[in-house]
N, C-alpha and C. Protein backbone atom coordinates (compact mmCIF):
# COMPACT_ATOMS: atom_id res chain seq x y z
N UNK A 1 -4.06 81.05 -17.24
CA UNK A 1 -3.34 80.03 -16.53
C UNK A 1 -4.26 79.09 -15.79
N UNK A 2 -5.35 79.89 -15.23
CA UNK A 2 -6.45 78.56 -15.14
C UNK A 2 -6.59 77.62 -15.73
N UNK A 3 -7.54 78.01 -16.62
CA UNK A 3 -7.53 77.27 -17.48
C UNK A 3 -7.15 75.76 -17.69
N UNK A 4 -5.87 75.74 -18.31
CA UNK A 4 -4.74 74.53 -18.12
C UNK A 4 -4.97 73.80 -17.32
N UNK A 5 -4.78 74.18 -16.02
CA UNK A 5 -4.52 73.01 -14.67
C UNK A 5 -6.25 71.99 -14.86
N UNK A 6 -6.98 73.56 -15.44
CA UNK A 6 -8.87 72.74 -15.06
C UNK A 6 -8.91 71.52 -16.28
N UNK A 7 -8.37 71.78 -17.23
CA UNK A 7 -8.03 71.11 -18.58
C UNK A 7 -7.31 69.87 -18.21
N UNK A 8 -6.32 69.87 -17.94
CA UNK A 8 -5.37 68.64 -17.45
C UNK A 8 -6.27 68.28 -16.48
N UNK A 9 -6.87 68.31 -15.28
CA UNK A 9 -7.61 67.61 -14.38
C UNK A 9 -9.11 67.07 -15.03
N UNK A 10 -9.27 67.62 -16.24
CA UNK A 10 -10.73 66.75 -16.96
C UNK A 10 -9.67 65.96 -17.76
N UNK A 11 -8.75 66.10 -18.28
CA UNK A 11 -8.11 64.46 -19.23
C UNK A 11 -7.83 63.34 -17.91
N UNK A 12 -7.31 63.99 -16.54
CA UNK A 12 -7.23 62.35 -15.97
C UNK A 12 -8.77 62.00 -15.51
N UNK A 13 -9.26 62.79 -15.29
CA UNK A 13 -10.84 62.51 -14.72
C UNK A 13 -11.82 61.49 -16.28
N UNK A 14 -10.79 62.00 -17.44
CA UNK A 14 -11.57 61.17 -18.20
C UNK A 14 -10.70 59.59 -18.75
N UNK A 15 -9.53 59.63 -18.18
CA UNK A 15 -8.95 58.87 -18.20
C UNK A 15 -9.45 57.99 -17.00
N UNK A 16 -9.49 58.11 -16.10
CA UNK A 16 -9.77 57.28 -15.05
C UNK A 16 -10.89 57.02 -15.51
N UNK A 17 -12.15 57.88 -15.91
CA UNK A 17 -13.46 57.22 -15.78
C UNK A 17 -13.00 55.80 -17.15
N UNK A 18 -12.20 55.98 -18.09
CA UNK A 18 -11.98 55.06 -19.03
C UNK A 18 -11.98 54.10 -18.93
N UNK A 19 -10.52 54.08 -17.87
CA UNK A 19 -9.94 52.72 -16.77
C UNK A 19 -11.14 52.10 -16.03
N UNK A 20 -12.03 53.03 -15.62
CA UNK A 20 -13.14 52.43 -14.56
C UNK A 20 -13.86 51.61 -15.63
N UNK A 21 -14.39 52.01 -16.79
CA UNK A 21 -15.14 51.51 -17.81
C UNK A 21 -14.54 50.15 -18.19
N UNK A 22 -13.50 50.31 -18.50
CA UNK A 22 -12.93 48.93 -19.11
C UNK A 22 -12.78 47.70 -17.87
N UNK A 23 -12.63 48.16 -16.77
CA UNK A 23 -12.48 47.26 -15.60
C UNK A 23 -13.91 46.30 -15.66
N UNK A 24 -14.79 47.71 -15.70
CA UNK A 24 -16.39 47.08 -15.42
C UNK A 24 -16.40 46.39 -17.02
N UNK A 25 -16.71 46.76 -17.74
CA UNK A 25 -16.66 45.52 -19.00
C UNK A 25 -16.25 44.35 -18.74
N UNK A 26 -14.48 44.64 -18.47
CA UNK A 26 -13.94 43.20 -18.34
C UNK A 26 -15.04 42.25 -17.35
N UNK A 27 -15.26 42.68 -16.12
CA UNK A 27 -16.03 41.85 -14.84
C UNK A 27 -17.04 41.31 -16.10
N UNK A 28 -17.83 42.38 -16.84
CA UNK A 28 -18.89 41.66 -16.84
C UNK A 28 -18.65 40.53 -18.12
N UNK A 29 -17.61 40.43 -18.81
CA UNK A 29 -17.28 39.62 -19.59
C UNK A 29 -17.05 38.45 -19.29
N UNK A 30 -16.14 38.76 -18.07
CA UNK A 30 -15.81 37.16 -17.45
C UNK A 30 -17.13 36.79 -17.07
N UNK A 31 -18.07 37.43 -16.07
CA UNK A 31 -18.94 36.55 -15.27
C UNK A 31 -20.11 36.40 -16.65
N UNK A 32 -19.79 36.90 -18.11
CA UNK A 32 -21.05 36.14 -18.89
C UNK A 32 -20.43 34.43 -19.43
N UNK A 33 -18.50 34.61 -19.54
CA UNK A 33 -18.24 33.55 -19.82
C UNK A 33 -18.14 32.35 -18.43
N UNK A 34 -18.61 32.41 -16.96
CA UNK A 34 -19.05 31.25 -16.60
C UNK A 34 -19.46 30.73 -16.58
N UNK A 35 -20.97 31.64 -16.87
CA UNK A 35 -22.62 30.95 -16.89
C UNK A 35 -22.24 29.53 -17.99
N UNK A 36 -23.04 28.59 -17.96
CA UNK A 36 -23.33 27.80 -18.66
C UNK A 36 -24.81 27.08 -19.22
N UNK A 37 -24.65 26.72 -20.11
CA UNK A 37 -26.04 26.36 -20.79
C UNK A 37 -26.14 25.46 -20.11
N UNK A 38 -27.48 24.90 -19.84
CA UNK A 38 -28.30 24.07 -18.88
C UNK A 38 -27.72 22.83 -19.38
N UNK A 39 -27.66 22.36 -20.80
CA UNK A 39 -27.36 20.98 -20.98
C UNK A 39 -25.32 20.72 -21.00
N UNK A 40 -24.38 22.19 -21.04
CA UNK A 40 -23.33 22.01 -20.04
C UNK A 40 -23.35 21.70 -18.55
N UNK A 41 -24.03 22.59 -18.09
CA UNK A 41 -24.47 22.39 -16.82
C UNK A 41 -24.80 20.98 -16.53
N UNK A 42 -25.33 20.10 -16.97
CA UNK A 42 -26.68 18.90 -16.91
C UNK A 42 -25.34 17.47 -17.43
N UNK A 43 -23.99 18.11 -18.29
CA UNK A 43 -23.04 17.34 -18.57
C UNK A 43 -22.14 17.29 -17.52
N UNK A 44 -21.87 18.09 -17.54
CA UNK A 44 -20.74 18.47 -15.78
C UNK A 44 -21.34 17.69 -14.58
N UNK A 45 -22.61 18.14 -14.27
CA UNK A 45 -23.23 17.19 -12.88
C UNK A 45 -23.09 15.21 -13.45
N UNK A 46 -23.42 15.37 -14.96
CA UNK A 46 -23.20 13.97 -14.70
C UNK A 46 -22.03 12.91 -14.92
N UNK A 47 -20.68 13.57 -15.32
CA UNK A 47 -19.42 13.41 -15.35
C UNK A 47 -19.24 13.73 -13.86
N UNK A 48 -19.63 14.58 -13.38
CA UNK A 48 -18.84 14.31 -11.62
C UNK A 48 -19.66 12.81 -11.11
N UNK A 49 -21.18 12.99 -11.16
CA UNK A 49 -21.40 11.54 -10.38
C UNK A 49 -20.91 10.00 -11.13
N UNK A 50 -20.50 10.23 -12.87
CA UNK A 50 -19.84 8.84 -12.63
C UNK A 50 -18.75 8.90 -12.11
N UNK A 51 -17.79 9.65 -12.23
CA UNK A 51 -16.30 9.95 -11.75
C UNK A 51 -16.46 9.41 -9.61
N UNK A 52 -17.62 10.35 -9.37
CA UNK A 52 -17.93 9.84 -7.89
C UNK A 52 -18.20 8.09 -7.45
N UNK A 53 -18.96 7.75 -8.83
CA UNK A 53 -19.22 6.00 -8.87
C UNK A 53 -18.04 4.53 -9.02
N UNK A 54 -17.31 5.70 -9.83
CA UNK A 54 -16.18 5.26 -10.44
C UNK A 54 -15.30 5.19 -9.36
N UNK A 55 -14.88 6.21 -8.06
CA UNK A 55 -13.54 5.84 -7.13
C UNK A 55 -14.54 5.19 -6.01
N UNK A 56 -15.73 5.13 -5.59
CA UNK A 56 -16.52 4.45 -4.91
C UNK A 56 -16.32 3.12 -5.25
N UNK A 57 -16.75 2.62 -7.13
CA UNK A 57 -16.59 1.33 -6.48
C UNK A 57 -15.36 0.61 -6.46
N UNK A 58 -14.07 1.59 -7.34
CA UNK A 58 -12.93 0.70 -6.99
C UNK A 58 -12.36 1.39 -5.60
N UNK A 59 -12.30 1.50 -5.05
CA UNK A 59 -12.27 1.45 -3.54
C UNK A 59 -12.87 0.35 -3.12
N UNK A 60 -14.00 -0.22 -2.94
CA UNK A 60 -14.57 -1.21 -2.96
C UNK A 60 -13.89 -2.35 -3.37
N UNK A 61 -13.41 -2.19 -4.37
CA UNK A 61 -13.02 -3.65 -5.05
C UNK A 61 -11.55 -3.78 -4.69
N UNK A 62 -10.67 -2.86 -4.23
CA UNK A 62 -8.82 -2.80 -4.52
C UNK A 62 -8.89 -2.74 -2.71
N UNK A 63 -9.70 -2.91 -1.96
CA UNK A 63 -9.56 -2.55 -0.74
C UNK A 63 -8.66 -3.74 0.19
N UNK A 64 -8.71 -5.33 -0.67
CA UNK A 64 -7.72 -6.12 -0.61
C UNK A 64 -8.03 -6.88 0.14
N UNK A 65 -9.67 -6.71 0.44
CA UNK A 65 -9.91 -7.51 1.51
C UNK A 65 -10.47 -9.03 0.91
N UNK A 66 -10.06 -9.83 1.50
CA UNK A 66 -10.64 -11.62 1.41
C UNK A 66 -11.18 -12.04 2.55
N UNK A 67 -12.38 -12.87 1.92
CA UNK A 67 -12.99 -13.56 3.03
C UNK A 67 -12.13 -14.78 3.07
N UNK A 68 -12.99 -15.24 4.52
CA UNK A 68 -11.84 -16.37 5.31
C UNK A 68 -12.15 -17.98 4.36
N UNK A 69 -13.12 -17.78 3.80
CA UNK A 69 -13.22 -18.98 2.87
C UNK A 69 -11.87 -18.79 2.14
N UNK A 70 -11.84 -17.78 1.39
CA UNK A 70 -10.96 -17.95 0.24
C UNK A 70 -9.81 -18.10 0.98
N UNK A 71 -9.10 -16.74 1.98
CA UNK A 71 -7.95 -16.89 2.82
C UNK A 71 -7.61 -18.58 3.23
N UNK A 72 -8.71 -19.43 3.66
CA UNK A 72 -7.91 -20.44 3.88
C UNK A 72 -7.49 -21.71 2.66
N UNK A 73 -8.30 -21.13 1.48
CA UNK A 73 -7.39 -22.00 0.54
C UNK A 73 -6.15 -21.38 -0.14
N UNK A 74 -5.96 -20.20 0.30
CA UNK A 74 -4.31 -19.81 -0.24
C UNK A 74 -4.08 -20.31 0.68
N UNK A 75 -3.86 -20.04 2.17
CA UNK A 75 -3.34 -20.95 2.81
C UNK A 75 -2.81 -22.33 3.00
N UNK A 76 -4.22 -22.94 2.68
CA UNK A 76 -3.92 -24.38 2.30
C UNK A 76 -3.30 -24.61 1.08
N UNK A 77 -2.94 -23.69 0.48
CA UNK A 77 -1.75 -24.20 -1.04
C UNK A 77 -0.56 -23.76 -0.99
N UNK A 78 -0.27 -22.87 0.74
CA UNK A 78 1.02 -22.32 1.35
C UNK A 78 1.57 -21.45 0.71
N UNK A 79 1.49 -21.07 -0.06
CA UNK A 79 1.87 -19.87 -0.82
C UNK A 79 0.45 -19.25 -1.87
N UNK A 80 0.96 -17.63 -1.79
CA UNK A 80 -0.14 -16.65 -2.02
C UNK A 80 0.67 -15.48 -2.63
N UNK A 81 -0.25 -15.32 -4.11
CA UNK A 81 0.36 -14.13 -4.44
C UNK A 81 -0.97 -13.02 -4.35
N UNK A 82 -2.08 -13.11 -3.75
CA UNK A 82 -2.99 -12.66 -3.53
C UNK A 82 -3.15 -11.81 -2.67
N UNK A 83 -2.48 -12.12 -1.25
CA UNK A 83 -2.58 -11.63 0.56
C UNK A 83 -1.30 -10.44 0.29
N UNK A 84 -1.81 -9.54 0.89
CA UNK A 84 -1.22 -8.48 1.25
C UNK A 84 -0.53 -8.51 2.45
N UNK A 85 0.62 -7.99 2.68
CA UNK A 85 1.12 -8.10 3.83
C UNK A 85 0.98 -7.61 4.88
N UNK A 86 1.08 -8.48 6.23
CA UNK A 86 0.16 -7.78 7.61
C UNK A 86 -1.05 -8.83 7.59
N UNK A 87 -1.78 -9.74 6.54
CA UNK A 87 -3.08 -9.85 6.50
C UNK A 87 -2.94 -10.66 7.54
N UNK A 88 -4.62 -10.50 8.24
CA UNK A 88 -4.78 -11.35 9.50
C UNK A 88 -6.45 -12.44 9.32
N UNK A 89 -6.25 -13.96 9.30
CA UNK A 89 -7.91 -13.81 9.07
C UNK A 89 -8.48 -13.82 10.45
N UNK A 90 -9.92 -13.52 10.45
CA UNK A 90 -10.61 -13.13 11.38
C UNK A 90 -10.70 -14.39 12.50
N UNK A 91 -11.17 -16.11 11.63
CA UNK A 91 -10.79 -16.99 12.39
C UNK A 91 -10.26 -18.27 12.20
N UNK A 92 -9.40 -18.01 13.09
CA UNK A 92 -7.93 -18.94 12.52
C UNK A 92 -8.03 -20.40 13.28
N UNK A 93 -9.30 -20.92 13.82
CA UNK A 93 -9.78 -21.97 14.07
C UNK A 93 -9.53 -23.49 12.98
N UNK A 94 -10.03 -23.35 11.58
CA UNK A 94 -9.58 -24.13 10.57
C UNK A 94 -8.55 -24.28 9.96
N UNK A 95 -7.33 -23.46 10.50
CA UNK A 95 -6.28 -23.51 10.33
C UNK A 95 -5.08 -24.73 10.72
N UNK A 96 -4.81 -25.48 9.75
CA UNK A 96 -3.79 -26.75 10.32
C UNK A 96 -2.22 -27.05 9.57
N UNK A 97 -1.64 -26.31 9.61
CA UNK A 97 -0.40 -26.42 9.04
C UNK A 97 0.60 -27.28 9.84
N UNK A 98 1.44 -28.17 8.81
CA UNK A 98 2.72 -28.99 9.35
C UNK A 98 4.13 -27.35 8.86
N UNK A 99 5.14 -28.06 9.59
CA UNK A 99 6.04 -27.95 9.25
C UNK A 99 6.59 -28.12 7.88
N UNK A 100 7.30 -26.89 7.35
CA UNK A 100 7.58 -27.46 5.63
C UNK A 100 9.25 -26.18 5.46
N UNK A 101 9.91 -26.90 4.48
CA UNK A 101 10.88 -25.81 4.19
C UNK A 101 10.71 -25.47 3.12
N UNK A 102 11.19 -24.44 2.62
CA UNK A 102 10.90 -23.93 1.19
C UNK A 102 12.24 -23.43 0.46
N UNK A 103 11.77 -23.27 -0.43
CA UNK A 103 13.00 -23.06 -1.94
C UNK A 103 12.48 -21.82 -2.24
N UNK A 104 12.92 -20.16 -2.12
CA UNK A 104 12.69 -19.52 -2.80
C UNK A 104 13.77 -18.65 -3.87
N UNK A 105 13.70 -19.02 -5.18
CA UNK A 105 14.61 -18.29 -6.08
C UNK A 105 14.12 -16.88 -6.63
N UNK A 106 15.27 -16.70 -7.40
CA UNK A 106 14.88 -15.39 -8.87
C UNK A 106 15.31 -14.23 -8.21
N UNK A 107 15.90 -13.69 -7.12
CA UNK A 107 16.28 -13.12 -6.34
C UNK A 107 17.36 -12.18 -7.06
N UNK A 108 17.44 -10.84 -7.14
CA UNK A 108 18.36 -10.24 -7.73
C UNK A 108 19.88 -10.50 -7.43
N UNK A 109 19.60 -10.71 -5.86
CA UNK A 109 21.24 -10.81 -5.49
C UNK A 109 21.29 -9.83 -4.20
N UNK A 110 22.47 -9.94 -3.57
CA UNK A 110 22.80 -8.88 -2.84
C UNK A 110 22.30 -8.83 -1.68
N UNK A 111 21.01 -8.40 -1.39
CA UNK A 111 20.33 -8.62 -0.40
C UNK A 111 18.35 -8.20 -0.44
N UNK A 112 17.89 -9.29 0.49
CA UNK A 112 16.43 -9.45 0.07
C UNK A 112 15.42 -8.55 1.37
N UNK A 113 14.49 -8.20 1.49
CA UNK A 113 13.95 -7.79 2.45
C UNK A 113 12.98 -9.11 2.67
N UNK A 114 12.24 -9.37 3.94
CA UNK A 114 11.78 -10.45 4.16
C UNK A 114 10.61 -9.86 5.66
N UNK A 115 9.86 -10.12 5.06
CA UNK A 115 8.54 -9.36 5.77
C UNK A 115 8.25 -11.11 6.96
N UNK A 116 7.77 -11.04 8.08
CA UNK A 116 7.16 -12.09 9.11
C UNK A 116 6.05 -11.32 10.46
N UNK A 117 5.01 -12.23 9.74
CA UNK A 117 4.34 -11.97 10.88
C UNK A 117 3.04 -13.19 11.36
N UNK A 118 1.95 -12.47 12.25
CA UNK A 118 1.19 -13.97 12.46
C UNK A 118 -0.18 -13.57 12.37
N UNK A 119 -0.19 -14.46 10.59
CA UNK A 119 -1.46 -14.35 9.74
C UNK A 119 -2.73 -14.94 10.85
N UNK A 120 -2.66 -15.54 12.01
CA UNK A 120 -3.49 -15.97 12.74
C UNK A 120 -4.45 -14.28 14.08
N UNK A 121 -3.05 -13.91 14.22
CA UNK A 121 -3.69 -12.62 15.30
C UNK A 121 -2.50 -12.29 16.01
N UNK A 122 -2.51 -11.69 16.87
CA UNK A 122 -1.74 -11.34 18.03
C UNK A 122 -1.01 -12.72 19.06
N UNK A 123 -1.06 -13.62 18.57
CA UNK A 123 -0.94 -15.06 19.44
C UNK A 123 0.48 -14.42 20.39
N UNK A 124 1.27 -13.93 20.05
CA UNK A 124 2.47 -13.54 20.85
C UNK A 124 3.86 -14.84 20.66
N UNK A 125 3.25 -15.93 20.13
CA UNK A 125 4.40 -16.87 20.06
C UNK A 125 6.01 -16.31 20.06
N UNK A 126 6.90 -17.09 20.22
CA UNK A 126 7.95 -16.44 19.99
C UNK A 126 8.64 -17.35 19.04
N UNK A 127 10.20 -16.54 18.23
CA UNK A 127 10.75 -17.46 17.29
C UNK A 127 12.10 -17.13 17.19
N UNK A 128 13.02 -17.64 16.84
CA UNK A 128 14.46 -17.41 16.60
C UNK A 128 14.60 -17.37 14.89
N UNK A 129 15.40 -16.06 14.38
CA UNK A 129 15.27 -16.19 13.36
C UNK A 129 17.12 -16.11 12.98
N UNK A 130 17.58 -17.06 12.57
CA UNK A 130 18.86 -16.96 11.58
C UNK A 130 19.10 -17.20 9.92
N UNK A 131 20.34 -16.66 10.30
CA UNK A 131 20.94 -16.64 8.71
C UNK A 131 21.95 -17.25 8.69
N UNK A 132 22.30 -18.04 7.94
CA UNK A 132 23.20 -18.99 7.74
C UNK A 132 24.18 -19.43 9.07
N UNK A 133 22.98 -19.83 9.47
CA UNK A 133 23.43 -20.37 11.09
C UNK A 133 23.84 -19.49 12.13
N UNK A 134 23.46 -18.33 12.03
CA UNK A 134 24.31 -16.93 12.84
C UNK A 134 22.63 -16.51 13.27
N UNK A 135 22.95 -15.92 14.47
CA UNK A 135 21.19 -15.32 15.09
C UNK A 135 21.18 -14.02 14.85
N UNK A 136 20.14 -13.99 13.90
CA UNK A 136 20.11 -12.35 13.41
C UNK A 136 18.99 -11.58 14.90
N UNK A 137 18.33 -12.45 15.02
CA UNK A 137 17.33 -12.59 16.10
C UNK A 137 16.65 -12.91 17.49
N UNK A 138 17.67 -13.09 18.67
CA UNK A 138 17.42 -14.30 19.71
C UNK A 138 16.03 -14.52 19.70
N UNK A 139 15.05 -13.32 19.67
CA UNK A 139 13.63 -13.90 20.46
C UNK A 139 12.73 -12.74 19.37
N UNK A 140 11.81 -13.14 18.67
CA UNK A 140 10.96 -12.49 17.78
C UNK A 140 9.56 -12.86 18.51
N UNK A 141 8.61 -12.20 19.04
CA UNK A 141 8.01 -12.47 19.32
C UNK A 141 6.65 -11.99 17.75
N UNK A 142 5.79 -12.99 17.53
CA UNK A 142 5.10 -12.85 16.34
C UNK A 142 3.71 -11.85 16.68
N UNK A 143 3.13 -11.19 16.03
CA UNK A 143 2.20 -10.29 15.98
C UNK A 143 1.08 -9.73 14.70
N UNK A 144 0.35 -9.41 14.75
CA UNK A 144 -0.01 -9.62 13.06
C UNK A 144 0.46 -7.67 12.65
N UNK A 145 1.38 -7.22 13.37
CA UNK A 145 1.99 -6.69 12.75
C UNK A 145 3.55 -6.48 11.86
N UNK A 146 3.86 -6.47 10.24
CA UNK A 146 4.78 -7.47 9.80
C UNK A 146 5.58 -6.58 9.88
N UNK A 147 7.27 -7.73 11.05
CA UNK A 147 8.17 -6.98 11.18
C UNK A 147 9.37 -7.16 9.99
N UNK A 148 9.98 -6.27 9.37
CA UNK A 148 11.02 -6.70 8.30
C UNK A 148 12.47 -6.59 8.81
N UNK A 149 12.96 -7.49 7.82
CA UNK A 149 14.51 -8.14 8.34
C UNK A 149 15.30 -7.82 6.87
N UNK A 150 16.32 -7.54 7.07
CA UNK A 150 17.22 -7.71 5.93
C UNK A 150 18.23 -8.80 5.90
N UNK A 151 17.97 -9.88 4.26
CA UNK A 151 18.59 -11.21 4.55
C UNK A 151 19.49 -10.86 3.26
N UNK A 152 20.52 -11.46 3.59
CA UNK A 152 22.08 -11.98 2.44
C UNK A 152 21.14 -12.50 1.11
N UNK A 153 21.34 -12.49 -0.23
CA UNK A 153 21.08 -13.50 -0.92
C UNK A 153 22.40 -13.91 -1.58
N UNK A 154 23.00 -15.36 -1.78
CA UNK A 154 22.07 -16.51 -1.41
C UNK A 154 22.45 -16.46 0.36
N UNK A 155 21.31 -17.06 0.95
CA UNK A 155 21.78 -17.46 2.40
C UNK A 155 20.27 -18.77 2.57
N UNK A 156 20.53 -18.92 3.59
CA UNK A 156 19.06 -20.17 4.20
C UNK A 156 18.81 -19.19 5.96
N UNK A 157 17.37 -18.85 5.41
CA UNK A 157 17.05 -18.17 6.69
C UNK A 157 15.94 -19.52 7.20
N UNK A 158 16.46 -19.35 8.49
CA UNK A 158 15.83 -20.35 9.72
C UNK A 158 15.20 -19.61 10.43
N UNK A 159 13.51 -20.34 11.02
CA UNK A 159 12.52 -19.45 11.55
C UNK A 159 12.60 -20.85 12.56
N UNK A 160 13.21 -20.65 13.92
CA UNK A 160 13.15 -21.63 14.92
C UNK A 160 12.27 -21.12 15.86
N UNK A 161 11.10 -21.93 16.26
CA UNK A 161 10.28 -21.89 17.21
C UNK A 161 10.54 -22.18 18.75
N UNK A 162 10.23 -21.27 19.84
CA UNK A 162 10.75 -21.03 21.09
C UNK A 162 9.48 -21.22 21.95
N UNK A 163 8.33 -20.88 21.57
CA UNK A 163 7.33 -20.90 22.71
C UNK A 163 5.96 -20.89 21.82
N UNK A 164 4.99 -21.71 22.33
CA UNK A 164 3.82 -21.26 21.15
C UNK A 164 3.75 -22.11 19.80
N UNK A 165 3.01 -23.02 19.81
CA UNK A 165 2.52 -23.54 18.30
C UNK A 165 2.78 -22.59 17.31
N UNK A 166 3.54 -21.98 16.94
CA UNK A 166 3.60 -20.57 15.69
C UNK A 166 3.02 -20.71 14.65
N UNK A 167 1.86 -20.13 14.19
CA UNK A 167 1.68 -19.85 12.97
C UNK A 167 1.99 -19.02 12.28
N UNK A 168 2.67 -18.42 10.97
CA UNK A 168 3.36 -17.25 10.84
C UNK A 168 3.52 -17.08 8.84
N UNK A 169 3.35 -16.04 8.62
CA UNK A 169 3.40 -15.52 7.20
C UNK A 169 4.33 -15.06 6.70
N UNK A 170 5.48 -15.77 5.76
CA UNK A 170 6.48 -14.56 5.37
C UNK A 170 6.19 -14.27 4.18
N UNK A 171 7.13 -13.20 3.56
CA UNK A 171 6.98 -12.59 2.84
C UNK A 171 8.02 -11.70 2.03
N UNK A 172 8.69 -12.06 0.85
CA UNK A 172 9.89 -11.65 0.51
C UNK A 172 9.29 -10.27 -0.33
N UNK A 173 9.22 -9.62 -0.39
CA UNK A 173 8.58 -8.23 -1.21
C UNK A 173 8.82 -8.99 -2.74
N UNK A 174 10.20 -8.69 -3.20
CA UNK A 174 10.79 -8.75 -4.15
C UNK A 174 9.91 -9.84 -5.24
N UNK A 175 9.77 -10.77 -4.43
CA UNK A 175 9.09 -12.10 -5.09
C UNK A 175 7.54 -12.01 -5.18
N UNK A 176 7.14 -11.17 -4.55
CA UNK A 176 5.84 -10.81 -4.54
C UNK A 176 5.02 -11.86 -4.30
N UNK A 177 5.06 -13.25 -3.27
CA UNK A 177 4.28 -13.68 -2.69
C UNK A 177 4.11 -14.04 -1.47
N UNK A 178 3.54 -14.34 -1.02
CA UNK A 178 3.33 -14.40 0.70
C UNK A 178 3.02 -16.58 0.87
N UNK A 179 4.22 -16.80 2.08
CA UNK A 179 4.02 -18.05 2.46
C UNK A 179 4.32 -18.46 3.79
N UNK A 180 2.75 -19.31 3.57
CA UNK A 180 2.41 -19.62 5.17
C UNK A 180 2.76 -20.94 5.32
N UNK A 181 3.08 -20.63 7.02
CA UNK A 181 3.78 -22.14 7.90
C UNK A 181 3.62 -22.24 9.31
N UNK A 182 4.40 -23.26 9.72
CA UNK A 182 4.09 -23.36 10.83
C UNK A 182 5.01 -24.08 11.78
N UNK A 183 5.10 -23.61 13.21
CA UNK A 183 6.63 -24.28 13.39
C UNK A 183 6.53 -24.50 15.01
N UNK A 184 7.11 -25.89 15.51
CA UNK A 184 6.67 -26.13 17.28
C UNK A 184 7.65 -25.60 18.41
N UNK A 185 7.83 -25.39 18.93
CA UNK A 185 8.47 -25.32 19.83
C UNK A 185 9.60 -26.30 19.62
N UNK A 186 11.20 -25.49 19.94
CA UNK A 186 12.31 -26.66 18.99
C UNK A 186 12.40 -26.81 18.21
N UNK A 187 10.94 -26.92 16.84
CA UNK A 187 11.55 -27.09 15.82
C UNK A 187 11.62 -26.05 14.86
N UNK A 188 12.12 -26.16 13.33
CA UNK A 188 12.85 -25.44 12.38
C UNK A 188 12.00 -25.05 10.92
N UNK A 189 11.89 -24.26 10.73
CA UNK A 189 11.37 -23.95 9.29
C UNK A 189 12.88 -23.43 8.09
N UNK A 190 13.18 -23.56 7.48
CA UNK A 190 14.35 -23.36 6.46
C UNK A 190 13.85 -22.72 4.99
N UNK A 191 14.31 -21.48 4.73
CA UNK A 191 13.77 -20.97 3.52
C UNK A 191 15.50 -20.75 3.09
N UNK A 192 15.60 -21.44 2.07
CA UNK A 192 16.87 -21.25 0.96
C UNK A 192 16.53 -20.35 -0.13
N UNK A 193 17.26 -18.79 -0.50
CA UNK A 193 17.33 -18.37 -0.53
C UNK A 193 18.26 -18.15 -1.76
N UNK A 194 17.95 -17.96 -3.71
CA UNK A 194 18.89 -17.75 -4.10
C UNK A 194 18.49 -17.16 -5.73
N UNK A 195 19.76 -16.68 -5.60
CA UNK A 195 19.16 -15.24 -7.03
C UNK A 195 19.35 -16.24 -8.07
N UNK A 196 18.37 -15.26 -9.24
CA UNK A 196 17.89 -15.82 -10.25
C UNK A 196 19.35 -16.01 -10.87
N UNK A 197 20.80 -15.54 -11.04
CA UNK A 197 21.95 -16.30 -12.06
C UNK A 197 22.60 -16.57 -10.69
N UNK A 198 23.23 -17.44 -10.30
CA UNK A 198 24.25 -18.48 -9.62
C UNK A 198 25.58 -17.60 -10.03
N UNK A 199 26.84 -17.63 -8.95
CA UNK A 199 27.56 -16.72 -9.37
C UNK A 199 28.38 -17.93 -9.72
């Protein structure tokens, strides 16, 4: 009756040592399939540094920034599909805008979002902004951070000037360009407002 029990305790003792064996194989199988040959190795390092060159320099290039040369000839052609919204130039000294109203179409309908702010800096001016003669706005004070409004389409949004020579950037998303103006104290800027089919 000995025997037996000593018998059965050498099959798991050789079972386990089995399990132990195959464990250790496996390890060493995997860690021979990481190694790599020097010229894998030598491919990998140089696929990461173009990949590293590659978001370096478009970062660089998509970063959206314009110098004030260029900024002031979108400006001076009053509309920009170039300027990102919020943009501020650094100096807004050569800057001379009249008063102008604008026509913007192609508009889905329904209603438009309409980005405003002041492409010049922080000036603080203030402005009255309506919609079809109704004050969505009494007193907007301008900032070069861009505040958004939700406008009717069709409607005619009015950017009336209250305090401050205003210089100021709008910006309909939808239409994807940005247009600059400028408006005095009392007077009126008028953007008409209307989708691409007429009902």
């Amino acid at each position: 009756m000995n025997k037996r029990p000593y018998m059965h305790n050498e099959k798991k003792q050789d079972k386990a040592s089995q399990v132990k064996n195959l464990i250790n194989e496996e390890r060493e199988g995997s860690s021979q399939k990481r190694e790599l040959t020097p010229s894998a190795k030598l491919a990998r390092t140089a696929i990461g540094l173009l990949a590293l060159i590659l978001t370096i320099s478009g970062m660089a290039f998509s970063s959206g920034t314009m110098s004030d040369e260029a900024a002031l000839d979108e400006i001076a052609n009053r509309t920009s599909t170039e300027m990102e919204s919020g943009f501020v130039l650094d100096d807004a000294s050569q800057v001379a805008l009249n008063s102008q109203d604008f026509a913007v179409g192609n508009f889905d309908g329904g209603t438009a979002r309409m980005l405003i702010w002041d492409f010049t800096g922080d000036s603080e001016d203030r402005v009255q902004i309506m919609v079809d003669g109704q004050i969505i706005r009494e007193s907007h004070t301008l900032t070069s951070n861009a505040a958004a409004y939700s406008v009717p389409v069709p409607s005619v949004v009015t950017i009336q000037g209250l305090e401050g020579q205003a210089t100021y950037a709008v910006k309909f998303p939808e239409r994807k360009y940005t247009i600059f103006n400028a408006v005095a104290p009392g007077g009126a800027n008028a953007y008409t407002l209307t989708p691409s089919v007429l009902p």
